[in-house]
Protein backbone atom coordinates (compact mmCIF):
# COMPACT_ATOMS: atom_id res chain seq x y z
CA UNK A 1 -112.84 40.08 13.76
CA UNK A 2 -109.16 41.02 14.68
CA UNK A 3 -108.34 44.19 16.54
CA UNK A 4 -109.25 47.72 15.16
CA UNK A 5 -107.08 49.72 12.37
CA UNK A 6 -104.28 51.66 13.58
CA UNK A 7 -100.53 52.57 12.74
CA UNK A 8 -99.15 49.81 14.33
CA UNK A 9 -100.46 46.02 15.59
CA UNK A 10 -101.74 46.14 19.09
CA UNK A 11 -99.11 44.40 21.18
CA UNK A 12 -100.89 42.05 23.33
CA UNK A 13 -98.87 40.19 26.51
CA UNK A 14 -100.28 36.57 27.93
CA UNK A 15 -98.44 35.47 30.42
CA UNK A 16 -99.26 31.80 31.35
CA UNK A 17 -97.47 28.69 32.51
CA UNK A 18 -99.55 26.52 30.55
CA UNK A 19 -96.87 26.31 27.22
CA UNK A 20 -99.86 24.51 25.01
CA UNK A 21 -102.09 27.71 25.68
CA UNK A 22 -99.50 29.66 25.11
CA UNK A 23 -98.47 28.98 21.58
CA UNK A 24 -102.42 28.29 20.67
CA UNK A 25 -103.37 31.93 21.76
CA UNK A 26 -100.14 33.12 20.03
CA UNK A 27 -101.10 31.58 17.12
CA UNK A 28 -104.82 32.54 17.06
CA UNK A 29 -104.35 36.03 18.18
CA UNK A 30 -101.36 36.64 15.78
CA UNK A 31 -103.76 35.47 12.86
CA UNK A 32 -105.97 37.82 13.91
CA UNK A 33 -103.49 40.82 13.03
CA UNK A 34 -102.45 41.30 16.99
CA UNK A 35 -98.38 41.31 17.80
CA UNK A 36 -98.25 38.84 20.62
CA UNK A 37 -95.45 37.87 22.79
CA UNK A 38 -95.83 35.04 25.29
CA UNK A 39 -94.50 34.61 29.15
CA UNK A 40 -94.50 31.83 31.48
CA UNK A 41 -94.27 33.77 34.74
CA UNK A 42 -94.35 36.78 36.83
CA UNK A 43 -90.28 37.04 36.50
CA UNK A 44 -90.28 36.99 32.81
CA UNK A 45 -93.23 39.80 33.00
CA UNK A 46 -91.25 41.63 35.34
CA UNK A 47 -87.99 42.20 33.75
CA UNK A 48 -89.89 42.81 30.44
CA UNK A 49 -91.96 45.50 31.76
CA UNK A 50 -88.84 47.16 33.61
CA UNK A 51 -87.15 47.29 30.39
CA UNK A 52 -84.05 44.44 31.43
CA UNK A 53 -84.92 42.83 28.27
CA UNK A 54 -85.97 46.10 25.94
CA UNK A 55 -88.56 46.14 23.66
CA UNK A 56 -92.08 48.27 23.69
CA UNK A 57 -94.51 48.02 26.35
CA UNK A 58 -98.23 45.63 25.02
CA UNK A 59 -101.02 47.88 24.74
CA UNK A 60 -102.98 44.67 26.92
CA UNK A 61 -101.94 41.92 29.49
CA UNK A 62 -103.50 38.43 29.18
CA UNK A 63 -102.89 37.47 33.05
CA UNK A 64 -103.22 34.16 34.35
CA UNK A 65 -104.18 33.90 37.89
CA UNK A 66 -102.51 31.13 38.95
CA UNK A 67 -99.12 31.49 38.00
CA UNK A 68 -96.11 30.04 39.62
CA UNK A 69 -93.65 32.00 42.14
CA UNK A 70 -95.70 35.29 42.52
CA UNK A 71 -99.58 34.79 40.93
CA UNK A 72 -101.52 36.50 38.73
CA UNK A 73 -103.36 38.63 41.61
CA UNK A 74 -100.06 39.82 43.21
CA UNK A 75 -98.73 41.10 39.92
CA UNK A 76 -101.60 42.72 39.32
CA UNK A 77 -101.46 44.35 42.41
CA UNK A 78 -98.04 45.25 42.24
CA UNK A 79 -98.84 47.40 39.00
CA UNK A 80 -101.64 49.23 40.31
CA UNK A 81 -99.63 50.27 43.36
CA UNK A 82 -96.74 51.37 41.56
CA UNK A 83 -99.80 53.62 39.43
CA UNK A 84 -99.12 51.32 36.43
CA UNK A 85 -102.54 51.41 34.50
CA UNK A 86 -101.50 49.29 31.80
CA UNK A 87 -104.93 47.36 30.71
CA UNK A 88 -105.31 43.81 32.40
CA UNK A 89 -107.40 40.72 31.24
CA UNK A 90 -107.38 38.06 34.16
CA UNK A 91 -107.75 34.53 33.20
CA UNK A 92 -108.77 32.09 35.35
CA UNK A 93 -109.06 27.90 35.94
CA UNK A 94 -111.83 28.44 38.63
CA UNK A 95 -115.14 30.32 37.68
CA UNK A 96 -115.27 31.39 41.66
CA UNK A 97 -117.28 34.54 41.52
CA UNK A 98 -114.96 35.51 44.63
CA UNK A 99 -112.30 35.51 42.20
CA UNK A 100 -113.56 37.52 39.66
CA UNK A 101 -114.33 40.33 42.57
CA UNK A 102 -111.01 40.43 44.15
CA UNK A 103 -109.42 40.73 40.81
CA UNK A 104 -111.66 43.59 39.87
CA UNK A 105 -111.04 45.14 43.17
CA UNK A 106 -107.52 44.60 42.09
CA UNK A 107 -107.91 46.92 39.26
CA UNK A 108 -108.38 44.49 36.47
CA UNK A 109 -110.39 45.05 33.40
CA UNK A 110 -111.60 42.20 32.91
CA UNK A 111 -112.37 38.49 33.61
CA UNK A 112 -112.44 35.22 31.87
CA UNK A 113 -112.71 31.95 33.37
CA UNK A 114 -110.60 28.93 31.52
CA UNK A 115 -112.26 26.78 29.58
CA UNK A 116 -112.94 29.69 27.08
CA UNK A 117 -112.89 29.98 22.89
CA UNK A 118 -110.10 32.19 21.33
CA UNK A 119 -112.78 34.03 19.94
CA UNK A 120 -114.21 35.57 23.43
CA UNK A 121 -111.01 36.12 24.72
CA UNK A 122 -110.59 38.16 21.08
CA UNK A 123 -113.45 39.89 21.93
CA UNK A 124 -112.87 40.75 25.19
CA UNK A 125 -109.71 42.11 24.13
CA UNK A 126 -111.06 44.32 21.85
CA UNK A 127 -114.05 45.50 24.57
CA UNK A 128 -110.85 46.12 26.80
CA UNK A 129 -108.88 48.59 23.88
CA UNK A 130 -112.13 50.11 22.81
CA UNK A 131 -112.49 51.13 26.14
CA UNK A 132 -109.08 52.50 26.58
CA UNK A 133 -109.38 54.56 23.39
CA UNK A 134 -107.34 52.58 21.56
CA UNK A 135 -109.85 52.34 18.78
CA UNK A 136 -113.25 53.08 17.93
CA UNK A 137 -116.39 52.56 19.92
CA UNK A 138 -119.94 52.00 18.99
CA UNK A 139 -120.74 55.82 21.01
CA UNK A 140 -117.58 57.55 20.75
CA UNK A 141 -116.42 60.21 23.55
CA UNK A 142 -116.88 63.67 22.36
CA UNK A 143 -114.26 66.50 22.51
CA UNK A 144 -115.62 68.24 25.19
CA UNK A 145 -114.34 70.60 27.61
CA UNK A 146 -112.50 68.66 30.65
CA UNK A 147 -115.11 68.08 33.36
CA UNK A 148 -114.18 69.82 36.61
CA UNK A 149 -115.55 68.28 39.78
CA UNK A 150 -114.04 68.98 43.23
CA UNK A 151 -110.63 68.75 43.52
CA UNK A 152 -110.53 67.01 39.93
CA UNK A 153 -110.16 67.40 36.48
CA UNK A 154 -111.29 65.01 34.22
CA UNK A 155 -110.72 65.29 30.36
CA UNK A 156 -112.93 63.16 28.36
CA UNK A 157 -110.78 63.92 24.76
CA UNK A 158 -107.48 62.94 26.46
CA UNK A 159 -109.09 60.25 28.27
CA UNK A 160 -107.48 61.48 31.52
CA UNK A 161 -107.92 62.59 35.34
CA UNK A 162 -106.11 64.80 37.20
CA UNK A 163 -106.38 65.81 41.27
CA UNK A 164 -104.88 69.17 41.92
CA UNK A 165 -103.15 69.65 38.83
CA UNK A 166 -101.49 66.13 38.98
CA UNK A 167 -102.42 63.33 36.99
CA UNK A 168 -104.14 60.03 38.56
CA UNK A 169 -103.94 56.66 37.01
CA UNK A 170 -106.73 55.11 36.38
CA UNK A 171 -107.72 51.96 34.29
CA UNK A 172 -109.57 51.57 31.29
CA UNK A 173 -112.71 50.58 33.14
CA UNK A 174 -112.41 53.05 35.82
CA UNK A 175 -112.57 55.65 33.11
CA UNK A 176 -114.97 54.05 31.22
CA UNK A 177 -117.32 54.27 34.45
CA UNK A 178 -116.46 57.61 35.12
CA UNK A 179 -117.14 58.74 31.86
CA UNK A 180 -120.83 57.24 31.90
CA UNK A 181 -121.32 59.06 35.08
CA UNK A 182 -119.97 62.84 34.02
CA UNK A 183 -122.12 62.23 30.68
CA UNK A 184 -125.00 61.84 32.64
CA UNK A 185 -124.75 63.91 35.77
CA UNK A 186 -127.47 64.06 38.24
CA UNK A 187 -129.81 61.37 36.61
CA UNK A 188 -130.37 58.15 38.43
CA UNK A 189 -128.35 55.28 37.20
CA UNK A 190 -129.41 51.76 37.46
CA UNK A 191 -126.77 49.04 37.53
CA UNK A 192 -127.64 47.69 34.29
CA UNK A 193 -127.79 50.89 32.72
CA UNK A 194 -123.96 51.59 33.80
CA UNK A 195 -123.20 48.14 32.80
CA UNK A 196 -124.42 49.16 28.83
CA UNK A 197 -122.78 52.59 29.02
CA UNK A 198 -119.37 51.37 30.28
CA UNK A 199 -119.02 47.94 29.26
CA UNK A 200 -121.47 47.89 26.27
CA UNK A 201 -124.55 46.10 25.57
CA UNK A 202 -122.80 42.70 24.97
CA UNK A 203 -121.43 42.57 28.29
CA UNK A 204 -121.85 39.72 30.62
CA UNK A 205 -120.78 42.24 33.62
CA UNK A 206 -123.69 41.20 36.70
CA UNK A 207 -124.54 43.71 39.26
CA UNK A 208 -121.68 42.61 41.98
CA UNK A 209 -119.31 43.30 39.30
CA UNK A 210 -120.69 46.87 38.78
CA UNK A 211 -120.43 47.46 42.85
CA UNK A 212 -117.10 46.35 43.25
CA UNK A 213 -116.15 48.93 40.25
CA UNK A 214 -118.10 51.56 41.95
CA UNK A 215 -116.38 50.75 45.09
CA UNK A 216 -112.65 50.95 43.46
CA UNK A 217 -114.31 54.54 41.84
CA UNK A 218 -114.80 55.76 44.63
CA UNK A 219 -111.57 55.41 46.22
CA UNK A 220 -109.94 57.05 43.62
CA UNK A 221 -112.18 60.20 43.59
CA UNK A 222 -113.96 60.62 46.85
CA UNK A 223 -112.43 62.69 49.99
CA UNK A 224 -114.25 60.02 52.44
CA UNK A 225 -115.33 56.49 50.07
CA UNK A 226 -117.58 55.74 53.16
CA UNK A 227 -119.19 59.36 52.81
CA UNK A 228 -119.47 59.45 48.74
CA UNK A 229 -120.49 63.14 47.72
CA UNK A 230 -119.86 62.97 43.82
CA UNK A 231 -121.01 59.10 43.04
CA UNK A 232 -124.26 59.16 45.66
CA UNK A 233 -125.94 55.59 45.73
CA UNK A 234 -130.02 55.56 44.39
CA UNK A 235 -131.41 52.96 47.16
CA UNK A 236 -133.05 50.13 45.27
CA UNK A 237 -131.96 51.31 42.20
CA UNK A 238 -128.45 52.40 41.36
CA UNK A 239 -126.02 55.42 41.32
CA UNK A 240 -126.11 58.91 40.44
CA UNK A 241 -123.21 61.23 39.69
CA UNK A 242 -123.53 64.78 41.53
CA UNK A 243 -120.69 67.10 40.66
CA UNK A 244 -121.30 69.79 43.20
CA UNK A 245 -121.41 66.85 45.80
CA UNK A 246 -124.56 68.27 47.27
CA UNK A 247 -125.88 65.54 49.19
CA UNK A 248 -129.44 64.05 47.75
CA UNK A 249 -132.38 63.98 49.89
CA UNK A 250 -133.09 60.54 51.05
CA UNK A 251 -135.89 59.07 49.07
């Protein structure tokens, strides 16, 4: 199944130095009704994404990790600093679990270790854009009013956050985290709960996964991350979003 209706093809970016992977995915993800322009490196990203080159920014990056000159994890980190939250699929030749952590601490949005079929990287894809609101998800976000919490402002229709009155970037699975949490304020959380809420029931997100997103979360909405007041851990059993940021009495 190919990527959601819409006005236009979803452009999707894989950047990879492997040129046999390269045309395959091009060809396999063009048949399945995506736009898809290749790149063998972190320059060619680079001066695409400045706009030396023109052309539209992709809608998703297909990132390899190991990448020649600058790798995978440096350009991703290089985006998120410069508040880029343009949606990021890392790919992979070693199925290190270390790896897949730093990258999500890294801000990706997701992982996939090489070998994989064209079809799970399809799907992942489309996880990645139904998350970002680029197309429809099995439990829609409503049109409510914005959430207000703190010092921020989160509006669920818009799908965005703002601290102060100014916006803050945040990636699709940061938001899609958040999201479960302001839905569900105050009630206990486990791990595999926020797992089916933000990533969906299919996901093969495990627990360490879920912490490190929790961790990045927190960062990016909590005065003190070593203190949280509004994401409050449940010991032995998972999270719980408090939007006053009353503390909870231990257990």
């Amino acid at each position: 199944m190919g990527p959601e209706r819409s006005d236009r093809p979803r452009r999707i970016w894989v950047v990879d130095d492997d040129p046999e992977l390269r045309t395959m995915l091009a060809t396999y993800l063009g048949d399945q009704g995506y736009q898809v322009r290749t790149l063998a490196d972190g320059s060619q990203l680079t001066a695409r994404l400045s706009g030396q080159l023109g052309g539209e920014r992709p809608d998703l990056l297909v990132l390899d990790l190991m990448l020649p000159g600058d790798d995978g994890l440096t350009l991703l980190r290089r985006l998120r600093d410069a508040g880029d939250d343009l949606p990021v699929l890392m790919l992979t030749a070693r199925a290190d679990a270390v790896d897949r952590i730093i990258g999500l601490e890294q801000g990706a949005d997701d992982y996939l270790a090489k070998p994989f079929l064209p079809r799970e990287l399809s799907a992942r894809i489309e996880a990645v854009l139904r998350r970002r609101g680029q197309g429809p998800s099995g439990a829609p976000l409503v049109s409510a009013e914005p959430v207000i919490f703190g010092h921020h402002r989160l509006d669920l229709a818009r799908r965005s956050l703002e601290r102060d009155g100014r916006a803050v970037p945040i990636t699709s699975g940061e938001f899609a985290l958040l999201a479960a949490f302001v839905q569900h304020p105050h009630r206990p959380l486990s791990r595999e709960r926020l797992i089916e809420l933000a990533r969906g029931p299919a996901s093969e997100t495990d627990s360490r996964s879920m912490d490190v997103q929790i961790s990045r979360l927190r960062k990016l909405i909590e005065p003190d991350p070593t203190r949280p007041r509004y994401v409050q851990t449940v010991w032995g059993y998972g999270y719980v979003f408090v939007p006053d940021g009353t503390p909870r009495p231990a257990a």
